[in-house]
N, C-alpha and C. Protein backbone atom coordinates (compact mmCIF):
# COMPACT_ATOMS: atom_id res chain seq x y z
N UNK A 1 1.96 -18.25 70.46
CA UNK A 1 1.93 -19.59 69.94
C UNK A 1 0.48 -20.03 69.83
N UNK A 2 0.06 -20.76 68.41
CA UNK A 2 -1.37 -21.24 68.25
C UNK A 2 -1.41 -22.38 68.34
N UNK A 3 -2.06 -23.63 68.98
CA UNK A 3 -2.28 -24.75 68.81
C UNK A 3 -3.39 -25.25 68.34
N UNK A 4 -3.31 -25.79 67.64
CA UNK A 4 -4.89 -26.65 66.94
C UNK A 4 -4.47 -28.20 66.95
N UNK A 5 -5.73 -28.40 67.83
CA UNK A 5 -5.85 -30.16 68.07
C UNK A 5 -6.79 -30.31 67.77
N UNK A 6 -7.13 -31.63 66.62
CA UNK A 6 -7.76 -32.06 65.45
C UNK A 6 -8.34 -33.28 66.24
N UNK A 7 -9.76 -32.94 66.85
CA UNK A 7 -10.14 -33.65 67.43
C UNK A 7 -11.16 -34.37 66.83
N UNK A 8 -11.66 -34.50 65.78
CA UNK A 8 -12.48 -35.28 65.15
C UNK A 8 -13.55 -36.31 65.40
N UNK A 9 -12.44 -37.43 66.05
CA UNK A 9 -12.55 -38.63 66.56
C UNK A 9 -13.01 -38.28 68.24
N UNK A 10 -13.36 -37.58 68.98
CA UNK A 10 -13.32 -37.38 70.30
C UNK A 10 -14.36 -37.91 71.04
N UNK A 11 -15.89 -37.64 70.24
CA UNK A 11 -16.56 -37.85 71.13
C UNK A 11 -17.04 -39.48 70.77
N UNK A 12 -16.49 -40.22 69.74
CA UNK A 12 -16.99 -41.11 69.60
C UNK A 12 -15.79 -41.56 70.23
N UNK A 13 -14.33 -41.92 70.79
CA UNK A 13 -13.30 -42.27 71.79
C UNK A 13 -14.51 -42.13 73.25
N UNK A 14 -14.85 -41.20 73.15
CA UNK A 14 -15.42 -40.88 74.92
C UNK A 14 -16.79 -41.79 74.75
N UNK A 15 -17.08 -42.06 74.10
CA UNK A 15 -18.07 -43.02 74.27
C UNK A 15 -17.51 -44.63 74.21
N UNK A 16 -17.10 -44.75 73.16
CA UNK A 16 -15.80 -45.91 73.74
C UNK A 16 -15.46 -46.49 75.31
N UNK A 17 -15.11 -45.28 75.67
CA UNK A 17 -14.90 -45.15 76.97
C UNK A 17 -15.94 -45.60 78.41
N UNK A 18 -17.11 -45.17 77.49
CA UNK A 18 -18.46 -45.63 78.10
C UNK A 18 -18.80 -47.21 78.22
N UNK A 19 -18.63 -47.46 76.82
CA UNK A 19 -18.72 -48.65 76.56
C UNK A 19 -17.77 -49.49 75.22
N UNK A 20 -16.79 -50.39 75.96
CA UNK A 20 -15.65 -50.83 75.54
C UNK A 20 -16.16 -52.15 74.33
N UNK A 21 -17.36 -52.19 74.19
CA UNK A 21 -17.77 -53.50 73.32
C UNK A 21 -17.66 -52.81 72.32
N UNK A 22 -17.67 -51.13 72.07
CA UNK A 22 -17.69 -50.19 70.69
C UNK A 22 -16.48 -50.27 70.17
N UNK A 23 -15.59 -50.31 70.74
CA UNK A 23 -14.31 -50.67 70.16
C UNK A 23 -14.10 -51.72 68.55
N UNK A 24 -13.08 -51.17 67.86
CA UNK A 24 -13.41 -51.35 66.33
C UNK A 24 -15.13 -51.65 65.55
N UNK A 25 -15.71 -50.86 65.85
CA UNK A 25 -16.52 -51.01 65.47
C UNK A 25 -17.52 -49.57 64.57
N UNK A 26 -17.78 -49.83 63.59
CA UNK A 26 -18.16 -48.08 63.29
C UNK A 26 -19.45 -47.85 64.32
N UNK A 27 -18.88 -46.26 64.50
CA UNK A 27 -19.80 -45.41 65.55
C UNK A 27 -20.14 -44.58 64.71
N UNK A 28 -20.72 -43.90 65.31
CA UNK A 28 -20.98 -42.37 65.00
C UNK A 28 -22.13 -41.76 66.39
N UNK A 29 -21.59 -40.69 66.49
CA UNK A 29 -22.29 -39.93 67.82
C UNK A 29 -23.18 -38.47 66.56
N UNK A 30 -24.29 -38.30 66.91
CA UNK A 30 -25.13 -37.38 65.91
C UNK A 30 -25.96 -36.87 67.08
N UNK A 31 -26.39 -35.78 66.28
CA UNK A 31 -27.23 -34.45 67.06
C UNK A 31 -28.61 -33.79 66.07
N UNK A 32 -29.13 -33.21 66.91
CA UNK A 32 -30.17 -32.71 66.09
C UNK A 32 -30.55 -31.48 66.83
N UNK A 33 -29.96 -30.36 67.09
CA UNK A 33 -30.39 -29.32 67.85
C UNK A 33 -30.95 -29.44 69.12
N UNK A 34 -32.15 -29.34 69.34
CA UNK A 34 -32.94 -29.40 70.11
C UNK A 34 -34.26 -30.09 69.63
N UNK A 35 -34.41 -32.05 69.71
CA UNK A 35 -35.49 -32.54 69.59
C UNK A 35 -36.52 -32.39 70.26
N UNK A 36 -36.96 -31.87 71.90
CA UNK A 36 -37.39 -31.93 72.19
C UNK A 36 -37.76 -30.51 72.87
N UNK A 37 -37.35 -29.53 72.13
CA UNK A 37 -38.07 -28.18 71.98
C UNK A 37 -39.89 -28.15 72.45
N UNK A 38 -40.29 -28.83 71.63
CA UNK A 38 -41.72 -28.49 71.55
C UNK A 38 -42.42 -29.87 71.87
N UNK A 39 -41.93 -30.66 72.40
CA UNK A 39 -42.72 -32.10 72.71
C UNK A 39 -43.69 -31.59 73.52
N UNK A 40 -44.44 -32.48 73.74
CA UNK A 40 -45.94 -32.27 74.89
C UNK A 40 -45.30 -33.11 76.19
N UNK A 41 -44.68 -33.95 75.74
CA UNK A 41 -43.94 -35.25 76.66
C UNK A 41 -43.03 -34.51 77.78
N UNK A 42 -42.87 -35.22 78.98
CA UNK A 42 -41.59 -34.17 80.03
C UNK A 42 -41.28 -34.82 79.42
N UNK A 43 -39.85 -33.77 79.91
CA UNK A 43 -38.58 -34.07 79.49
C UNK A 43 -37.91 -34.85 81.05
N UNK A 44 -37.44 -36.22 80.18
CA UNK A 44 -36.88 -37.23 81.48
C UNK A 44 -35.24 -36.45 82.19
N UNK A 45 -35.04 -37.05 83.33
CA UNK A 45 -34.24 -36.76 83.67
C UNK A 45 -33.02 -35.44 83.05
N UNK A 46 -33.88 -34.27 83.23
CA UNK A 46 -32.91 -32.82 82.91
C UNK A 46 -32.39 -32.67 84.52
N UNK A 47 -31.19 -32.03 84.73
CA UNK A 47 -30.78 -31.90 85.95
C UNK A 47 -31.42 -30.50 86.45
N UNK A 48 -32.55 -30.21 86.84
CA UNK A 48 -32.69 -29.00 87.53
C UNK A 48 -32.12 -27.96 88.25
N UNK A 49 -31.28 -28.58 88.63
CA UNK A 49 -30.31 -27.73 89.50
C UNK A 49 -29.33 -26.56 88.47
N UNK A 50 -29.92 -26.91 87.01
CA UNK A 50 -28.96 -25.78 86.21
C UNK A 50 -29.89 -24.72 85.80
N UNK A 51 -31.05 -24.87 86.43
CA UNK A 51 -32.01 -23.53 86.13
C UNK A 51 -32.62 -23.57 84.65
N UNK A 52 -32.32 -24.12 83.86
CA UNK A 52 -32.74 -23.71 82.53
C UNK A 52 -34.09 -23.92 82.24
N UNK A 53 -34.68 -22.88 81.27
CA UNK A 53 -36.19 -22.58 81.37
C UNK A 53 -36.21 -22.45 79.60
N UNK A 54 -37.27 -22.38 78.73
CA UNK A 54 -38.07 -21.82 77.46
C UNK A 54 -37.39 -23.07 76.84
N UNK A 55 -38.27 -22.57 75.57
CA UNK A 55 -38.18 -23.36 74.40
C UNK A 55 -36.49 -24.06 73.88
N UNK A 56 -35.35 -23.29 74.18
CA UNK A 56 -34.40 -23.49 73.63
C UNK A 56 -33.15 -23.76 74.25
N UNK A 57 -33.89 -24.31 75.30
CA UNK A 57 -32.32 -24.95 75.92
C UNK A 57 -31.76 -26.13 75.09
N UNK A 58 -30.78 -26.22 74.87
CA UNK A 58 -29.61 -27.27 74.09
C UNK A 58 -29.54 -28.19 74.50
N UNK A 59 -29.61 -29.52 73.88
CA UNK A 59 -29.36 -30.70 74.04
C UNK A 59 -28.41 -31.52 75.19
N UNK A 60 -27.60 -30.37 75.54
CA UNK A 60 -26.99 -30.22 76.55
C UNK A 60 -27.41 -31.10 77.98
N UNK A 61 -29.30 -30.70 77.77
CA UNK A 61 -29.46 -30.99 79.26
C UNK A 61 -30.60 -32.00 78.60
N UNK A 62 -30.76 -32.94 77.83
CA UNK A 62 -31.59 -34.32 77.48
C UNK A 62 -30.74 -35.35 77.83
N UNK A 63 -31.79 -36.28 78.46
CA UNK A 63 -30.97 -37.58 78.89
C UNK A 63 -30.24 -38.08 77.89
N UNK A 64 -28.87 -38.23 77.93
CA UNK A 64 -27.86 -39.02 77.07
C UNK A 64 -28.37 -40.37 76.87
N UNK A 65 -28.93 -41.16 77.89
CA UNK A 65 -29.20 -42.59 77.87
C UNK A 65 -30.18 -42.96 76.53
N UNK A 66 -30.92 -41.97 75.81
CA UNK A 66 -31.64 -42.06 74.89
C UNK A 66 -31.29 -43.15 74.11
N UNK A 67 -32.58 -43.77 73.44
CA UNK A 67 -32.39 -45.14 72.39
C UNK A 67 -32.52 -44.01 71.40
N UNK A 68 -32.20 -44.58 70.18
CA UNK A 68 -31.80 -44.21 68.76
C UNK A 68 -33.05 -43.84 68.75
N UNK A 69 -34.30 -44.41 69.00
CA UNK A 69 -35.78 -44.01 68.30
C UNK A 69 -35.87 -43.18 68.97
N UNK A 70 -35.74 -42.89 70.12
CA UNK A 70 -36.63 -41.29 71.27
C UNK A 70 -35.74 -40.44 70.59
N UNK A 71 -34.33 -40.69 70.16
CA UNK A 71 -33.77 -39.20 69.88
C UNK A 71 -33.63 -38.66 68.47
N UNK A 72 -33.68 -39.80 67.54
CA UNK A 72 -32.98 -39.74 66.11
C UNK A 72 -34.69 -40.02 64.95
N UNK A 73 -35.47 -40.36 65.87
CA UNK A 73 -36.50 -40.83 64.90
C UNK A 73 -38.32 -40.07 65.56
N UNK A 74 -38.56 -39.34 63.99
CA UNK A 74 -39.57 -38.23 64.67
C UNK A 74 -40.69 -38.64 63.55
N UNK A 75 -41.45 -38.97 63.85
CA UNK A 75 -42.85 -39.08 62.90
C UNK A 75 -42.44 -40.15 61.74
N UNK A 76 -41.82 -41.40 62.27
CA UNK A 76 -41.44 -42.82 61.81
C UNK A 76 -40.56 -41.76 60.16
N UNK A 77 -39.66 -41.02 60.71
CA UNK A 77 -38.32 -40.56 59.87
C UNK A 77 -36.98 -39.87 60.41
N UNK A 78 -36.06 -40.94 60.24
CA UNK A 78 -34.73 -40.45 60.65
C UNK A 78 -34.22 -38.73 60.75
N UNK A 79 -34.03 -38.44 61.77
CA UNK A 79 -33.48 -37.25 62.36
C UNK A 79 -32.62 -36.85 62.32
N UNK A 80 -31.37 -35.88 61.78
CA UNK A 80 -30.02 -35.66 62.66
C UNK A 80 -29.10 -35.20 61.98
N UNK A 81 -28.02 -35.31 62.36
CA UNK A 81 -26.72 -34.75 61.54
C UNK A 81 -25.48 -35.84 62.52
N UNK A 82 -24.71 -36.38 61.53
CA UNK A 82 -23.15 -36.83 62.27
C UNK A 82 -22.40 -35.81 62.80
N UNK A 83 -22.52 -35.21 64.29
CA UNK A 83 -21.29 -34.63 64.65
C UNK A 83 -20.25 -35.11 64.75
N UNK A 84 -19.36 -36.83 64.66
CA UNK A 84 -18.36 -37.01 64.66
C UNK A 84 -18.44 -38.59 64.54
N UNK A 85 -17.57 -39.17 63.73
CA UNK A 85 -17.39 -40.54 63.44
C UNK A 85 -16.07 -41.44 63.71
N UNK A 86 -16.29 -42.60 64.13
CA UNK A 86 -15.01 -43.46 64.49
C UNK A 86 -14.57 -43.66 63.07
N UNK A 87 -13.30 -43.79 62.97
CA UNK A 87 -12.57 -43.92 61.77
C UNK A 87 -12.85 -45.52 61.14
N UNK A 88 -13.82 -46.15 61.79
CA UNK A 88 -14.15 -47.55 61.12
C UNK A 88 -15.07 -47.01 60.37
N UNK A 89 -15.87 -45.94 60.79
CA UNK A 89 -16.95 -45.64 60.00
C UNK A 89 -16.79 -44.55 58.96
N UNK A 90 -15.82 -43.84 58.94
CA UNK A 90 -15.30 -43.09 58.37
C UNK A 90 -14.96 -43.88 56.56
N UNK A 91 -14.44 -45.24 57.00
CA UNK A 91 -14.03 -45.71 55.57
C UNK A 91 -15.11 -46.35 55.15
N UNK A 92 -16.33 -46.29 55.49
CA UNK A 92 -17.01 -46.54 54.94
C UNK A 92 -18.04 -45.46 53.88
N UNK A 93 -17.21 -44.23 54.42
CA UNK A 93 -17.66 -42.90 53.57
C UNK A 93 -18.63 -41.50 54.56
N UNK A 94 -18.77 -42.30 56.10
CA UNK A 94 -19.24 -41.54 56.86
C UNK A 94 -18.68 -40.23 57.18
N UNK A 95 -19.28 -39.16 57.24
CA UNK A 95 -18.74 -37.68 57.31
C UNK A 95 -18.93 -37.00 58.49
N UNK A 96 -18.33 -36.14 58.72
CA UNK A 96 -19.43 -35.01 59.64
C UNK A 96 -20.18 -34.32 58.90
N UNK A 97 -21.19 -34.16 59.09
CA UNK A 97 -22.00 -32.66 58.62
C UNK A 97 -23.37 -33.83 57.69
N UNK A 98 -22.52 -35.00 57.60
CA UNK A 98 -24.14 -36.30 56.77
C UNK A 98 -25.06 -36.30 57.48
N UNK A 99 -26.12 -36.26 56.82
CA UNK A 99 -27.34 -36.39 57.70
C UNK A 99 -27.18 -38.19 58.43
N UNK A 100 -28.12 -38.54 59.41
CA UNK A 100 -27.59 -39.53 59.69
C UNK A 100 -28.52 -40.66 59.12
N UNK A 101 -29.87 -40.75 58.06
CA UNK A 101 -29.79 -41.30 57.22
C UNK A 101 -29.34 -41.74 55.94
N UNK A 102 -28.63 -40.81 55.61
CA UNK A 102 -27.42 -41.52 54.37
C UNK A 102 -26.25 -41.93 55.19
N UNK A 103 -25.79 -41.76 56.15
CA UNK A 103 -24.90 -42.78 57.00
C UNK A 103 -25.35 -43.70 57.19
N UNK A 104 -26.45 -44.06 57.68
CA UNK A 104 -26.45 -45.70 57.40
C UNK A 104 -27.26 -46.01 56.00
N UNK A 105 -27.09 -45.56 55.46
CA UNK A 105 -27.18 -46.07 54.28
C UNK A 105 -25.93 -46.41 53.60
N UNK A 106 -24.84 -46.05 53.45
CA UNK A 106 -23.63 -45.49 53.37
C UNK A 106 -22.69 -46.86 54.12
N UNK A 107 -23.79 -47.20 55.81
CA UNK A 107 -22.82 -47.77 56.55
C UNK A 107 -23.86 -48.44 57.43
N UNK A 108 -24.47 -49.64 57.10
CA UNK A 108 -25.79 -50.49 57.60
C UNK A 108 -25.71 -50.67 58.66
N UNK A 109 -24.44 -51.36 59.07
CA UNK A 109 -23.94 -51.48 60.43
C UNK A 109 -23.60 -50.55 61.18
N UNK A 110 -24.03 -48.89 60.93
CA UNK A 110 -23.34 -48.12 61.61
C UNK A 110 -23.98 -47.93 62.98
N UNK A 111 -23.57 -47.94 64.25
CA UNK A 111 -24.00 -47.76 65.82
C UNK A 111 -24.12 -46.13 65.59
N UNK A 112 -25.25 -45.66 65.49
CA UNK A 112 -25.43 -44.39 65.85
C UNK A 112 -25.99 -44.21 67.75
N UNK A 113 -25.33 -42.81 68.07
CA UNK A 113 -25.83 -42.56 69.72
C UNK A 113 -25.41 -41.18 69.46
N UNK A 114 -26.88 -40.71 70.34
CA UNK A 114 -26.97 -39.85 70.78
C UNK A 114 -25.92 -38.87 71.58
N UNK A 115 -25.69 -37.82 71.22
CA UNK A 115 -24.25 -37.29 72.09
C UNK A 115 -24.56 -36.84 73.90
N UNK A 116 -23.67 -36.75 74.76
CA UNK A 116 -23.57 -37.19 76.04
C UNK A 116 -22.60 -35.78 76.00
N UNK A 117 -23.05 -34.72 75.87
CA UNK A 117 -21.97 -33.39 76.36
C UNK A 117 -21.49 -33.34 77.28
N UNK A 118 -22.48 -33.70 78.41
CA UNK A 118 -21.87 -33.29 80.05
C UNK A 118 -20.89 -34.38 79.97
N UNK A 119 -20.67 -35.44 79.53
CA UNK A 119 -19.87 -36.48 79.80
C UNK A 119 -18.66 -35.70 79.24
N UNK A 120 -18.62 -35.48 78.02
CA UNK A 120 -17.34 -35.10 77.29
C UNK A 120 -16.85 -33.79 77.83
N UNK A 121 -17.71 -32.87 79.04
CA UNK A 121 -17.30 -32.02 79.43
C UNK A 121 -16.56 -32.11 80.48
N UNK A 122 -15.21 -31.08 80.52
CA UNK A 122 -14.55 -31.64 82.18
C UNK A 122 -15.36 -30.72 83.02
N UNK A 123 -16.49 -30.25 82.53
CA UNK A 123 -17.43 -29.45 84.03
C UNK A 123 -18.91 -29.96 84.42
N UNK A 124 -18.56 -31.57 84.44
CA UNK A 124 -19.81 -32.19 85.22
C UNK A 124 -19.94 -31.75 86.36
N UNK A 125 -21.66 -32.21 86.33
CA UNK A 125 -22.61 -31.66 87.54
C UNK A 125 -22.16 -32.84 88.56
């Protein structure tokens, strides 16, 4: 037996969850690989205790708490890709895979945030 659950909507629900004022409201949760690959800047609050070392550890371990500018905005120009959108933002034409300046272009009002993996993971530290 195969199951496929069409989770779309997930990580912007789990942020919801975070914070209940997001409710009907367009979201969108977006990513950009690894922004902070090559900064000169530490990197704030990474949990050490997971060992990870070089250039290419995953976003995985950057503070979630990030404002839109530390994570989404690099040399005064929008950064990113929509990994997943609330269905308010959705009818406004928001996608996955949009960069996340034609989403708000697309969607002025759109709440973009940074994604929070360990949160959405059931194997927090």
């Amino acid at each position: 037996m195969i199951i496929h659950l069409d989770l779309d909507c997930f990580f912007a629900s789990c942020e919801r969850l975070l914070n209940p004022a997001l409710k009907n409201k367009p979201i969108a949760v977006g990513g950009r690989g690894d922004p902070f690959i090559f900064s000169q800047k530490s990197r704030k609050n990474i949990d050490v205790t997971l060992n990870n070392k070089g250039a290419f550890v995953p976003t995985i371990f950057y503070d979630a708490k990030s404002s839109f500018e530390d994570y989404f905005v690099e040399d005064k120009k929008i950064r990113g890709i929509v990994i997943t959108s609330s269905y308010e933002a959705r009818s406004y034409g928001v996608k996955t895979g949009m960069t996340i300046y034609e989403a708000l272009r697309v969607c002025p009002n759109l709440i973009v945030l940074p994604p929070n993996h360990l949160f959405y993971s059931p194997f927090q530290p």
